[in-house]
Every structure is written in C-alpha cells, then in structure tokens.
PDB file of N, CA and C in Angstrom:
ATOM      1  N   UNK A   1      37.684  -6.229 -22.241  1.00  0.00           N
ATOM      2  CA  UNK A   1      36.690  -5.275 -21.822  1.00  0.00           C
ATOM      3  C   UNK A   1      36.881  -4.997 -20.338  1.00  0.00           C
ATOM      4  N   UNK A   2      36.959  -3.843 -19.885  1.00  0.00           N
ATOM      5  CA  UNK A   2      37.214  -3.631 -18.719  1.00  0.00           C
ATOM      6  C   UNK A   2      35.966  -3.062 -18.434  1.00  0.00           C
ATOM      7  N   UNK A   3      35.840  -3.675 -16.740  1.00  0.00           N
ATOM      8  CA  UNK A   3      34.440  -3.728 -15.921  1.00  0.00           C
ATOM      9  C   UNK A   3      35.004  -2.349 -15.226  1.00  0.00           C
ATOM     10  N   UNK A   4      33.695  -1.638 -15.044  1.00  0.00           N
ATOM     11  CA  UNK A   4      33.502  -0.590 -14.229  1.00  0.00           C
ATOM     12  C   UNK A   4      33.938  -0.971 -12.580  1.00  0.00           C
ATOM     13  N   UNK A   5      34.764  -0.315 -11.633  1.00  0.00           N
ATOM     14  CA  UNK A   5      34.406  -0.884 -10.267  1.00  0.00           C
ATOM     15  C   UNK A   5      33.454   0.164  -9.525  1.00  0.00           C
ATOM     16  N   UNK A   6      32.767  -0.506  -8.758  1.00  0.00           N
ATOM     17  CA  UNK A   6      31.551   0.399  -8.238  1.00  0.00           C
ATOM     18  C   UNK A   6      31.932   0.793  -7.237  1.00  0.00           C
ATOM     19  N   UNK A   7      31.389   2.124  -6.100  1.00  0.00           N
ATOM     20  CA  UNK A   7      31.919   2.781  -5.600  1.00  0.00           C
ATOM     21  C   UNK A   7      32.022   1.972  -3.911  1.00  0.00           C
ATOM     22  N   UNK A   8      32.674   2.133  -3.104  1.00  0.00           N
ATOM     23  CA  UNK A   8      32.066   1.425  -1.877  1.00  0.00           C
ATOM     24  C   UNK A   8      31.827   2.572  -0.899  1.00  0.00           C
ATOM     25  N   UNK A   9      31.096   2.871  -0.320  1.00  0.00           N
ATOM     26  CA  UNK A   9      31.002   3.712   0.623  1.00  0.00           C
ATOM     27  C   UNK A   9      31.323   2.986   2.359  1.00  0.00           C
ATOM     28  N   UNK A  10      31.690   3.447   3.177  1.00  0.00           N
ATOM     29  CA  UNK A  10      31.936   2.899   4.712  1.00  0.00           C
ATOM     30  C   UNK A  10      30.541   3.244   5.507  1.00  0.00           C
ATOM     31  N   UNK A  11      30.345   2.363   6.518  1.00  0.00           N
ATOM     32  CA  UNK A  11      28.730   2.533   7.422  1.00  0.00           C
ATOM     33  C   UNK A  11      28.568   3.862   7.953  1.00  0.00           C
ATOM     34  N   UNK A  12      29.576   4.365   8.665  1.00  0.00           N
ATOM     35  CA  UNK A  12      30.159   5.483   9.077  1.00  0.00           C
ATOM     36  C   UNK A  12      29.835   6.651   7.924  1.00  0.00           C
ATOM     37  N   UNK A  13      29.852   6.381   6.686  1.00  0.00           N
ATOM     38  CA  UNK A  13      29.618   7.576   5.922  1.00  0.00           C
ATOM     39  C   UNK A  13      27.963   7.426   5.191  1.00  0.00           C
ATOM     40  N   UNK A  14      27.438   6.372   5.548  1.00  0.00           N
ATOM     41  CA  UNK A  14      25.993   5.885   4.556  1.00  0.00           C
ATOM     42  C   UNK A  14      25.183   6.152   5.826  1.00  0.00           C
ATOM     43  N   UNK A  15      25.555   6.411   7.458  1.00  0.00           N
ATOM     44  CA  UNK A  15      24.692   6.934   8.242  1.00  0.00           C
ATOM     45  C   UNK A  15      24.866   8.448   8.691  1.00  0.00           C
ATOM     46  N   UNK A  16      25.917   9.123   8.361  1.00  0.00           N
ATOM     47  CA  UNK A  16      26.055  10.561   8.207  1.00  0.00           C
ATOM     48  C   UNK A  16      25.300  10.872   6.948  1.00  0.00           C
ATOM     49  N   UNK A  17      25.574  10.307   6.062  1.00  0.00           N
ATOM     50  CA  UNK A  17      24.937  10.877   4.368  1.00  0.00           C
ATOM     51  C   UNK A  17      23.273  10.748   5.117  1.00  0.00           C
ATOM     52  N   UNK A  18      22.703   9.600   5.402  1.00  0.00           N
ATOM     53  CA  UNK A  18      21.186   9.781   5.722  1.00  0.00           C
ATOM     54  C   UNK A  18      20.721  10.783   7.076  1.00  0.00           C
ATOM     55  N   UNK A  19      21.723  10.599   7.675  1.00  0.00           N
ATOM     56  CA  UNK A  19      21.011  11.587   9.232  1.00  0.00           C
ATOM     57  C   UNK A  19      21.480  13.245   8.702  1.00  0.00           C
ATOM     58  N   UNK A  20      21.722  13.321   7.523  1.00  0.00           N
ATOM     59  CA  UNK A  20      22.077  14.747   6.764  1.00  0.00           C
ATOM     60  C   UNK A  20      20.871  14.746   6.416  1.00  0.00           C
ATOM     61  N   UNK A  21      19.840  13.974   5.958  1.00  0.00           N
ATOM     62  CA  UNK A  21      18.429  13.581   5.205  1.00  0.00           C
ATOM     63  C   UNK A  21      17.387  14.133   5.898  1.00  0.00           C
ATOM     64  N   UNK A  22      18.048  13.394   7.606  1.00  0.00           N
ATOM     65  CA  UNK A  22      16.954  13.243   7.983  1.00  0.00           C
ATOM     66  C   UNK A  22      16.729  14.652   9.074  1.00  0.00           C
ATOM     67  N   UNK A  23      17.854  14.952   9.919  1.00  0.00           N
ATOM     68  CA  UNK A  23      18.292  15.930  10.153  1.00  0.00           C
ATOM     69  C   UNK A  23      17.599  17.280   9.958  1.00  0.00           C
ATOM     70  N   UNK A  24      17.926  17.580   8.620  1.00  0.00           N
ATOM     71  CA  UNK A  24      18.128  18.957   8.224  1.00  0.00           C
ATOM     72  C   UNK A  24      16.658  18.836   7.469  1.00  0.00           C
ATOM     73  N   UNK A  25      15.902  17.847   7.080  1.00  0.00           N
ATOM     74  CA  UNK A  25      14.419  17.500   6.704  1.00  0.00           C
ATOM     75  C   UNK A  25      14.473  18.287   4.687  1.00  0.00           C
ATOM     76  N   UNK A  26      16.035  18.203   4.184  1.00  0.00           N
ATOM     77  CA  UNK A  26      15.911  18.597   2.456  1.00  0.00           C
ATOM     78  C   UNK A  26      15.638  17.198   1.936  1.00  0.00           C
ATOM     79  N   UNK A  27      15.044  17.434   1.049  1.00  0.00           N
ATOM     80  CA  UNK A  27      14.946  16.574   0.468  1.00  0.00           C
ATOM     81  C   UNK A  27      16.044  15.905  -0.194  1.00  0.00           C
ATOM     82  N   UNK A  28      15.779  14.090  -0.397  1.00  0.00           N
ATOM     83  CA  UNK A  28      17.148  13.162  -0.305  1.00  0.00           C
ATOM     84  C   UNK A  28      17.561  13.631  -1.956  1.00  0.00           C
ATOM     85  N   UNK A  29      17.169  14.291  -3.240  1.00  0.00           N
ATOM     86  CA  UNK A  29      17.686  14.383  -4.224  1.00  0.00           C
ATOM     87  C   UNK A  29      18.710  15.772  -4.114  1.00  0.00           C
ATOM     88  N   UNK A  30      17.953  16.869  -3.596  1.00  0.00           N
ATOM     89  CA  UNK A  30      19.080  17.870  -2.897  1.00  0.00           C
ATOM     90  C   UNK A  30      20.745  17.282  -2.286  1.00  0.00           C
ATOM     91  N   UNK A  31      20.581  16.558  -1.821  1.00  0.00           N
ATOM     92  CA  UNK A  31      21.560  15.962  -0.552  1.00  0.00           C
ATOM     93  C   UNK A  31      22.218  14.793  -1.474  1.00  0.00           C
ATOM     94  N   UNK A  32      21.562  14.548  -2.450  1.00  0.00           N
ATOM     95  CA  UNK A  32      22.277  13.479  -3.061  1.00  0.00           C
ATOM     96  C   UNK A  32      23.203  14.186  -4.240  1.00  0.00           C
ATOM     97  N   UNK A  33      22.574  14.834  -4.631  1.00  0.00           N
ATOM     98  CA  UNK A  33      23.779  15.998  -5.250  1.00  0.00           C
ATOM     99  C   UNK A  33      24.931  16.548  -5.216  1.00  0.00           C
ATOM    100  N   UNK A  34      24.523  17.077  -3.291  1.00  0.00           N
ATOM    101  CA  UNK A  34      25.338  17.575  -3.335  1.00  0.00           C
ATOM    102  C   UNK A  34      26.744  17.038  -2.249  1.00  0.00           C
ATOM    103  N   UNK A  35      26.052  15.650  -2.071  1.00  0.00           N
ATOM    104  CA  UNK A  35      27.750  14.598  -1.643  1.00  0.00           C
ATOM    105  C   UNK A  35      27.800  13.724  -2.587  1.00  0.00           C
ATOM    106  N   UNK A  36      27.278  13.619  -3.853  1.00  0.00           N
ATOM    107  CA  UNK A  36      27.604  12.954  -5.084  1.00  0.00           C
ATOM    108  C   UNK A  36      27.557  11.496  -5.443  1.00  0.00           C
ATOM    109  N   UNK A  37      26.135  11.352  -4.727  1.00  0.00           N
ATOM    110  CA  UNK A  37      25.359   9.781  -4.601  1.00  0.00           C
ATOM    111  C   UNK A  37      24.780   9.842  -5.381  1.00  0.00           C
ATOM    112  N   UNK A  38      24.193   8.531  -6.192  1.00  0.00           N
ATOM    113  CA  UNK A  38      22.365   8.249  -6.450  1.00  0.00           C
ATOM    114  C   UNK A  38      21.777   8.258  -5.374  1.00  0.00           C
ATOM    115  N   UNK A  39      20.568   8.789  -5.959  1.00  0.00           N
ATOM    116  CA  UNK A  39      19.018   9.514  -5.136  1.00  0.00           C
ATOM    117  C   UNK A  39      18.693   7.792  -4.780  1.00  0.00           C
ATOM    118  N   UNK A  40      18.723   7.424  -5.512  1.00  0.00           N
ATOM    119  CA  UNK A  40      18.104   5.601  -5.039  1.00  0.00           C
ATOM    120  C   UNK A  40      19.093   5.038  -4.228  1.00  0.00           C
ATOM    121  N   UNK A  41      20.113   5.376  -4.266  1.00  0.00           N
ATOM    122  CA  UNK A  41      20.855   4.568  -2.808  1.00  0.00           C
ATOM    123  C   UNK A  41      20.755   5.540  -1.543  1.00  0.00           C
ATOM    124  N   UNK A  42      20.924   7.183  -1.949  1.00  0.00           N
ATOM    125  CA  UNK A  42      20.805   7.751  -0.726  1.00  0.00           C
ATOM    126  C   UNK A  42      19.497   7.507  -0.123  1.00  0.00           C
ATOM    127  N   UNK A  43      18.387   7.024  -0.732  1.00  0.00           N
ATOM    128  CA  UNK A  43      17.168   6.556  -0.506  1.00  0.00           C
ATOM    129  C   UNK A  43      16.999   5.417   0.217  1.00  0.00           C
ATOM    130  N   UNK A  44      17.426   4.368  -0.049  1.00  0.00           N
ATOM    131  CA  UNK A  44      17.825   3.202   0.662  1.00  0.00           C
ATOM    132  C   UNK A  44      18.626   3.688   1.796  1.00  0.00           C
ATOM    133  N   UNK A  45      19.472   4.044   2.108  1.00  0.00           N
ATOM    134  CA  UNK A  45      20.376   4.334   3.368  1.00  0.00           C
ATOM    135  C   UNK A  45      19.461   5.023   3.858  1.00  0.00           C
ATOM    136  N   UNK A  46      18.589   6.221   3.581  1.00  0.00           N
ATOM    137  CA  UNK A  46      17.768   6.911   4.842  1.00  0.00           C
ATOM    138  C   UNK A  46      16.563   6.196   5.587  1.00  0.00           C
ATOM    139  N   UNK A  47      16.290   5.281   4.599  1.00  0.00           N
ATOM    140  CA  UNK A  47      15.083   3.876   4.967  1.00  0.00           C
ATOM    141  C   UNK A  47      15.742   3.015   6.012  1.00  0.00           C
ATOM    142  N   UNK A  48      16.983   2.880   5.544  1.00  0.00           N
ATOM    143  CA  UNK A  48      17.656   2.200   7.078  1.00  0.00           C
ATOM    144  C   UNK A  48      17.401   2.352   7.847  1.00  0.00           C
ATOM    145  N   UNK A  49      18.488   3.632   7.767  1.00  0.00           N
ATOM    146  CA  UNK A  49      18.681   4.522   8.886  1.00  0.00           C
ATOM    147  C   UNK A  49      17.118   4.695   9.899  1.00  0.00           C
ATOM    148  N   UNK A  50      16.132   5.540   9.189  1.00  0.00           N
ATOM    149  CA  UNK A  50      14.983   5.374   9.747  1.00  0.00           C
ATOM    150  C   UNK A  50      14.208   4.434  10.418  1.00  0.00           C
ATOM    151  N   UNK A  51      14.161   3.106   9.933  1.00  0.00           N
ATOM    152  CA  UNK A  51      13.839   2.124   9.679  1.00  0.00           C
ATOM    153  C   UNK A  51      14.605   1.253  11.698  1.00  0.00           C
ATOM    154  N   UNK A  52      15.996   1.318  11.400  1.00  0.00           N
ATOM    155  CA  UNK A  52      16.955   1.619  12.549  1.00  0.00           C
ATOM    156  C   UNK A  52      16.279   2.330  13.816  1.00  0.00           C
ATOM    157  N   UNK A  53      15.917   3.550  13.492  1.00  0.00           N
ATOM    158  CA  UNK A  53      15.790   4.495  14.765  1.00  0.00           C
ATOM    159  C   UNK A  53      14.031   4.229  14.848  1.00  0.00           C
ATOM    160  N   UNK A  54      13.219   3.576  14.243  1.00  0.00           N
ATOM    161  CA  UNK A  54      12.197   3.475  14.769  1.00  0.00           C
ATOM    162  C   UNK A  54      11.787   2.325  15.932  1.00  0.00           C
ATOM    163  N   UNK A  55      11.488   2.924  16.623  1.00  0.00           N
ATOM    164  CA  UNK A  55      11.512   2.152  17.560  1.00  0.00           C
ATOM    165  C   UNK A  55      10.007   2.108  18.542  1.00  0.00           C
ATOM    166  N   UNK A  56       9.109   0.882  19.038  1.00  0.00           N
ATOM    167  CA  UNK A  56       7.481   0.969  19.308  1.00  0.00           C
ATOM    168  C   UNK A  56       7.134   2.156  19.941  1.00  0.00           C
ATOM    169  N   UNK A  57       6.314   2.964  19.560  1.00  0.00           N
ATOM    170  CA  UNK A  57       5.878   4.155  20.342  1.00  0.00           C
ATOM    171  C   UNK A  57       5.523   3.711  22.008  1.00  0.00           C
ATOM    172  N   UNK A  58       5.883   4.327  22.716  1.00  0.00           N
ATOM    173  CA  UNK A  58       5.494   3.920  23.944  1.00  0.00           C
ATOM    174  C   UNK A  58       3.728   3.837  24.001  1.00  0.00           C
ATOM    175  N   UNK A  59       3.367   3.060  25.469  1.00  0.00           N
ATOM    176  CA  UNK A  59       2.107   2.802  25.879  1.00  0.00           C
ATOM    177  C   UNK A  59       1.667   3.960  26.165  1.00  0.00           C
ATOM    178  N   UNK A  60       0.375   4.593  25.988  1.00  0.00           N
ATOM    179  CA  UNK A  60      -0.262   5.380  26.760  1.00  0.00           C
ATOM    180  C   UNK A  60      -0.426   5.493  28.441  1.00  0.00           C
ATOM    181  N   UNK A  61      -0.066   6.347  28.809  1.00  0.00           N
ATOM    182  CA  UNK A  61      -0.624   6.724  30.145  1.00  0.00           C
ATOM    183  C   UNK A  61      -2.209   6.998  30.514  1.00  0.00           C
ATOM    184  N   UNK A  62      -2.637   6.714  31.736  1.00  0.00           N
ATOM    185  CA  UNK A  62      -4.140   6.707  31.890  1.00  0.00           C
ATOM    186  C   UNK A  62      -4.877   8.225  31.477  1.00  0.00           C
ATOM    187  N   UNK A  63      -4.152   9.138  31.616  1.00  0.00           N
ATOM    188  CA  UNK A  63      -4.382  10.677  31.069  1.00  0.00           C
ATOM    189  C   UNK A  63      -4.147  10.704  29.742  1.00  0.00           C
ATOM    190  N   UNK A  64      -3.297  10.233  29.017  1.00  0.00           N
ATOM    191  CA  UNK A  64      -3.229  10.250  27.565  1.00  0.00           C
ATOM    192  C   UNK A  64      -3.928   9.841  26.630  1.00  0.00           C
ATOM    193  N   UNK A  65      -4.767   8.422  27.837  1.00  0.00           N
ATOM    194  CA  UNK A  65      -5.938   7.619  26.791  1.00  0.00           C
ATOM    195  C   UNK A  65      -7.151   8.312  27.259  1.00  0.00           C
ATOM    196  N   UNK A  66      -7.268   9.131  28.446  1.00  0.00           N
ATOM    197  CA  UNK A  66      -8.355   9.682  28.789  1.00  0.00           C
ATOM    198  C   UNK A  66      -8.617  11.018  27.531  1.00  0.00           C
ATOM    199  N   UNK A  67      -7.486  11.719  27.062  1.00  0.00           N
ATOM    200  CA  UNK A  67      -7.910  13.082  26.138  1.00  0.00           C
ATOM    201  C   UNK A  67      -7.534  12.029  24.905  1.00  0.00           C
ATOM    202  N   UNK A  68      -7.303  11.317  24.478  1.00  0.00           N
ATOM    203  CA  UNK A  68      -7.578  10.485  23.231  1.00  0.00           C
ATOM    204  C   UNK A  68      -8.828  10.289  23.131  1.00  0.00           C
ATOM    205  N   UNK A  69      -9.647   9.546  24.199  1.00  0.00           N
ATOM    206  CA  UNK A  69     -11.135   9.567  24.173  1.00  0.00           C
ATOM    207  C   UNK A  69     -11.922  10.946  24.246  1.00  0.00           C
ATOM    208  N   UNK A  70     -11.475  11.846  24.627  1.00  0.00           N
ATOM    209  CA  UNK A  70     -11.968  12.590  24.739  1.00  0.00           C
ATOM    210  C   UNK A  70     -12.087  13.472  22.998  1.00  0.00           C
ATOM    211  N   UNK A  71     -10.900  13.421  22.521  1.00  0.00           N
ATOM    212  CA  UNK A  71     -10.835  13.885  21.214  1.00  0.00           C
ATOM    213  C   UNK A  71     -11.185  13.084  20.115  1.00  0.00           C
ATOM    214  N   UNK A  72     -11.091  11.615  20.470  1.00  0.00           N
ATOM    215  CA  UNK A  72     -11.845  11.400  19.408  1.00  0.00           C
ATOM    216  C   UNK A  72     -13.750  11.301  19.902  1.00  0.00           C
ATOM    217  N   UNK A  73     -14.331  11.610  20.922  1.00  0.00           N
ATOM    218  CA  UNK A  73     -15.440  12.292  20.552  1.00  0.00           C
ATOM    219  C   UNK A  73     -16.313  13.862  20.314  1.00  0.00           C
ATOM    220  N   UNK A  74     -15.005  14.081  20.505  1.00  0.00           N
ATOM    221  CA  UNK A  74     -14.981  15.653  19.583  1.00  0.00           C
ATOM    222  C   UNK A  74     -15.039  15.933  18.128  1.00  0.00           C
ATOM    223  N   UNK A  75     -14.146  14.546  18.061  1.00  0.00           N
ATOM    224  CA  UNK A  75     -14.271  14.788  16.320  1.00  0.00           C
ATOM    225  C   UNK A  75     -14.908  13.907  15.655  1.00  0.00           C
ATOM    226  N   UNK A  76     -15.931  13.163  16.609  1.00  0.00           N
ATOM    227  CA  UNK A  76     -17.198  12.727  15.600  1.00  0.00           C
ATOM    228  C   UNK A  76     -18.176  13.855  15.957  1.00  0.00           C
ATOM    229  N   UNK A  77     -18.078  14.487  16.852  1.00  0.00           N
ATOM    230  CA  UNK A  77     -19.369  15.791  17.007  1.00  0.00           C
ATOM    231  C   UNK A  77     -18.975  16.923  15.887  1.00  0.00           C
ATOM    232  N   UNK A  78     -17.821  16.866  15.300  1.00  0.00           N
ATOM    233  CA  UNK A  78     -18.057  17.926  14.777  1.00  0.00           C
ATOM    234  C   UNK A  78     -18.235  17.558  13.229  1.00  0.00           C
ATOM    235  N   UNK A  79     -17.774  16.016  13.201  1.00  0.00           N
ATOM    236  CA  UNK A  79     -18.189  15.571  11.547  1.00  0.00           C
ATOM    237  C   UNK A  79     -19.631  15.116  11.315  1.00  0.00           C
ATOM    238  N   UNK A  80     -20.286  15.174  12.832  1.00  0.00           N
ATOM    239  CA  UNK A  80     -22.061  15.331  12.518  1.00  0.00           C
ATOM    240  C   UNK A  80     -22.135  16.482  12.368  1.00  0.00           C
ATOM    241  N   UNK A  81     -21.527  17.305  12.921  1.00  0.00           N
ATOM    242  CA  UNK A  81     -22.442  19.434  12.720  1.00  0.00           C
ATOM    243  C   UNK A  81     -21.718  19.269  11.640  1.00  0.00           C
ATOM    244  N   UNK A  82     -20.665  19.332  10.817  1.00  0.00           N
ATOM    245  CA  UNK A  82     -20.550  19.141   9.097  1.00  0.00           C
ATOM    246  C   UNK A  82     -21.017  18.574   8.388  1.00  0.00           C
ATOM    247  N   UNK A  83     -21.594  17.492   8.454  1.00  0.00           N
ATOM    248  CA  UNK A  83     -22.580  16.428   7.938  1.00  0.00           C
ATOM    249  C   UNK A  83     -23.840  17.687   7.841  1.00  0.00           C
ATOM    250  N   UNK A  84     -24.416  17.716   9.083  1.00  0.00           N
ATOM    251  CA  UNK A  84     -25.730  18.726   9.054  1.00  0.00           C
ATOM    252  C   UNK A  84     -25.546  19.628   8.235  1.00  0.00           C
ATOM    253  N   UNK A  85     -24.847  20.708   8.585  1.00  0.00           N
ATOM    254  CA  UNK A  85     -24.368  21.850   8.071  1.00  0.00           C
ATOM    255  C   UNK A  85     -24.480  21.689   6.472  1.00  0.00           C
ATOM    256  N   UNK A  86     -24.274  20.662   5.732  1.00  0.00           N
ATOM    257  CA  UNK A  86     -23.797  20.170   4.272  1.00  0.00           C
ATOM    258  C   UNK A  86     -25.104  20.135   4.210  1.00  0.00           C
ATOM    259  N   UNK A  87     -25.771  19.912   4.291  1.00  0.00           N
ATOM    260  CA  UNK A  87     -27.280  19.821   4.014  1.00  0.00           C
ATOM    261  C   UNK A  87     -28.146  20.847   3.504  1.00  0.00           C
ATOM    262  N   UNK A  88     -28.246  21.106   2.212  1.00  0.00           N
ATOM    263  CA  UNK A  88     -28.873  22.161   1.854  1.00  0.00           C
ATOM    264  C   UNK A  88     -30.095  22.993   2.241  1.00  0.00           C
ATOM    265  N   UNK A  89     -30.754  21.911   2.601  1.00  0.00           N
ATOM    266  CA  UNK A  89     -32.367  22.176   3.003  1.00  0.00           C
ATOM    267  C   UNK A  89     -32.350  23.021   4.699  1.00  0.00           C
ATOM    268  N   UNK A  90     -31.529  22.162   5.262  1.00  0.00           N
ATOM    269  CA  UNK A  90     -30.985  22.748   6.584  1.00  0.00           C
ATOM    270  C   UNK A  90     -30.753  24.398   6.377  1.00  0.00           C
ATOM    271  N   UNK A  91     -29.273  24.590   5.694  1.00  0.00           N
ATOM    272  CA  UNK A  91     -29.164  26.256   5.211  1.00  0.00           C
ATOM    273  C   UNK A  91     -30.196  27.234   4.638  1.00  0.00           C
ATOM    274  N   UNK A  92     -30.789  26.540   3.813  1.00  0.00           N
ATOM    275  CA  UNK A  92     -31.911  27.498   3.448  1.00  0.00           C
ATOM    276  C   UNK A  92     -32.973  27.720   4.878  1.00  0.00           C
ATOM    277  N   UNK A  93     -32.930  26.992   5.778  1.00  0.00           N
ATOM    278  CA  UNK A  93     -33.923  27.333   6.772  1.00  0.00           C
ATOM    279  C   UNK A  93     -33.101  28.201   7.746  1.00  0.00           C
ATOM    280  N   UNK A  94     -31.493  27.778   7.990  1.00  0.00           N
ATOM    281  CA  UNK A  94     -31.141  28.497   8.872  1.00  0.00           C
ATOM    282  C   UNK A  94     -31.021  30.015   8.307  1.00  0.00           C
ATOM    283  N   UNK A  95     -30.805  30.084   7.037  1.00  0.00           N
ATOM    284  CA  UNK A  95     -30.676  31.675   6.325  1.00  0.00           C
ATOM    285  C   UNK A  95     -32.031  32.131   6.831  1.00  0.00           C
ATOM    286  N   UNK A  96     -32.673  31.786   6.605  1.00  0.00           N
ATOM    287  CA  UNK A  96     -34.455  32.490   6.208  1.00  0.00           C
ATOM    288  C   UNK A  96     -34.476  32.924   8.074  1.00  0.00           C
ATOM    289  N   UNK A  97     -34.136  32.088   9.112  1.00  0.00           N
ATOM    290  CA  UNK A  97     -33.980  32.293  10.150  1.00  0.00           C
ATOM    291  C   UNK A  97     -33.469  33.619  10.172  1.00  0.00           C
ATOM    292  N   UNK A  98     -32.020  33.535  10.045  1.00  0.00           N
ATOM    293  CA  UNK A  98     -31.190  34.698  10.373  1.00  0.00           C
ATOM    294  C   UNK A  98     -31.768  36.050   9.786  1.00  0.00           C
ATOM    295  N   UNK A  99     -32.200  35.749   8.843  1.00  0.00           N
ATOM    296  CA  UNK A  99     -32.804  36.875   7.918  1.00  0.00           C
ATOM    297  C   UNK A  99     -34.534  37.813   8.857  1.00  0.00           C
ATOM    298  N   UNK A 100     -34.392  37.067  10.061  1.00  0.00           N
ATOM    299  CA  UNK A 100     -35.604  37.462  10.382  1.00  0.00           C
ATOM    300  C   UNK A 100     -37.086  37.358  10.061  1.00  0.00           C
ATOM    301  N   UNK A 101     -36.823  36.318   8.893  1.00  0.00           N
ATOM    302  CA  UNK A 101     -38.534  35.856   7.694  1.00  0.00           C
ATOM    303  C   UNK A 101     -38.636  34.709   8.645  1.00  0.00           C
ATOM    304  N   UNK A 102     -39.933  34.612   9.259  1.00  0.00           N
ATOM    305  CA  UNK A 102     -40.846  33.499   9.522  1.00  0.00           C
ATOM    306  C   UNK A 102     -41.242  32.657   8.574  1.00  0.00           C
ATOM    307  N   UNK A 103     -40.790  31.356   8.474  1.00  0.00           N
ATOM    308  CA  UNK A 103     -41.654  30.707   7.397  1.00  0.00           C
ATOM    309  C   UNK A 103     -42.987  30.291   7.815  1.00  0.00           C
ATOM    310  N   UNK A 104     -43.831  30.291   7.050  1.00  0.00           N
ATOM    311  CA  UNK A 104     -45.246  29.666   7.012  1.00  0.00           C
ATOM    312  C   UNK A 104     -45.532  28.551   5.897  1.00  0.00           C
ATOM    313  N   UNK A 105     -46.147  27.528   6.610  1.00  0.00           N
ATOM    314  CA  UNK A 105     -46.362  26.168   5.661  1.00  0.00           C
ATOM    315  C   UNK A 105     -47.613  26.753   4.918  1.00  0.00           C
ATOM    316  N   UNK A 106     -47.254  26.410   3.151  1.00  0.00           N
ATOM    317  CA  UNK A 106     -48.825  27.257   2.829  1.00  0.00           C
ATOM    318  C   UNK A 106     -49.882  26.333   3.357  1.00  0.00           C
ATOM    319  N   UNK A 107     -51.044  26.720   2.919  1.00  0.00           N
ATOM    320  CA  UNK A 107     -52.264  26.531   3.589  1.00  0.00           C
ATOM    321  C   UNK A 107     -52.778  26.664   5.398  1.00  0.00           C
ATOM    322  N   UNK A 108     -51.749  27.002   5.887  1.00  0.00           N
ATOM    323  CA  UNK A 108     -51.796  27.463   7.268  1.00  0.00           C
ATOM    324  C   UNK A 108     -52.408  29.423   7.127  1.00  0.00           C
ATOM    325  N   UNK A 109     -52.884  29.529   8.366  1.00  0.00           N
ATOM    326  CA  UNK A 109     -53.941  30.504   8.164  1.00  0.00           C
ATOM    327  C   UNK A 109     -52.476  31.716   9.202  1.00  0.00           C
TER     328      UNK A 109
END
C-alpha cells in the first residue's frame, strides 16, 4: 500500500501565502483556491502570521486618555437620552407638546 506524501510548503512561501490574506483583506477561502491550499492550513498560517505581527498596543498619551474620557462620557449621555427617548410615556408627552395641545390633568379647573 503506498502512503500518500504530503505537501511541504517553505516559511518563505506560508508567510507570502498569509500576508496575500492579510494584505489585500479577500477572504482566506478565495486565496486558498487560488494558490491551491486548504482553507484550514491557509487559516493557520494567517493566525501566525497575525498572531507574529501583533504586537502590545502602545500606552496612551496624556491627550489620548484625556478624549478617551471625554468620549466615553459622551457615550453614556447619549445611552441615557436613548434610554429616555425609549420610553413611551415620555413620547406621547413630547408629541402632544410639539403638536401645540396643552395637557390638562382631569379634574383641574
């Protein structure tokens, strides 16, 4: 019975095949096609590869953490005015507003 031999690829060609991946941003089954890999190894080599080039995001600068704070309390102010806003009872008063109708509580004269 004769054994299959499996293919070997060189480092040199398993980090061109992934920075083709990563590069050009097609997707790895496109690209695996069409240099005549499995999608699961060209998959593995771009995880490397990636994996490789990631490297700790740098520290913030004192201006960078200053509009970080700043944005993230922007975006709890605006997920309270959406919060509000979602509120049905709220809309029906702000409509009746816009609409120019005064409400009156009954029994008020």
């Amino acid at each position: 019975m004769a054994s299959k031999k499996r293919k070997s690829y060189t480092p040199a060609y398993r980090r061109e095949a992934a920075r083709l991946v990563i590069d050009t941003g097609r997707p790895i089954a496109h690209v695996a096609r069409e240099i005549g890999v499995g999608e699961q190894l060209l998959g593995r080599w771009v995880a490397q590869a990636r994996a490789r080039d990631d490297s700790p995001p740098p520290a913030l600068d004192v201006d960078e953490r200053a509009e970080l704070e700043r944005l993230r309390t922007e975006v709890a102010d605006l997920r309270m005015d959406r919060e509000f806003l979602k509120n049905p009872f709220v809309h029906g008063r702000l409509w009746s507003r816009e609409k120019g109708g005064a409400r009156v509580r009954s029994g008020a004269a």
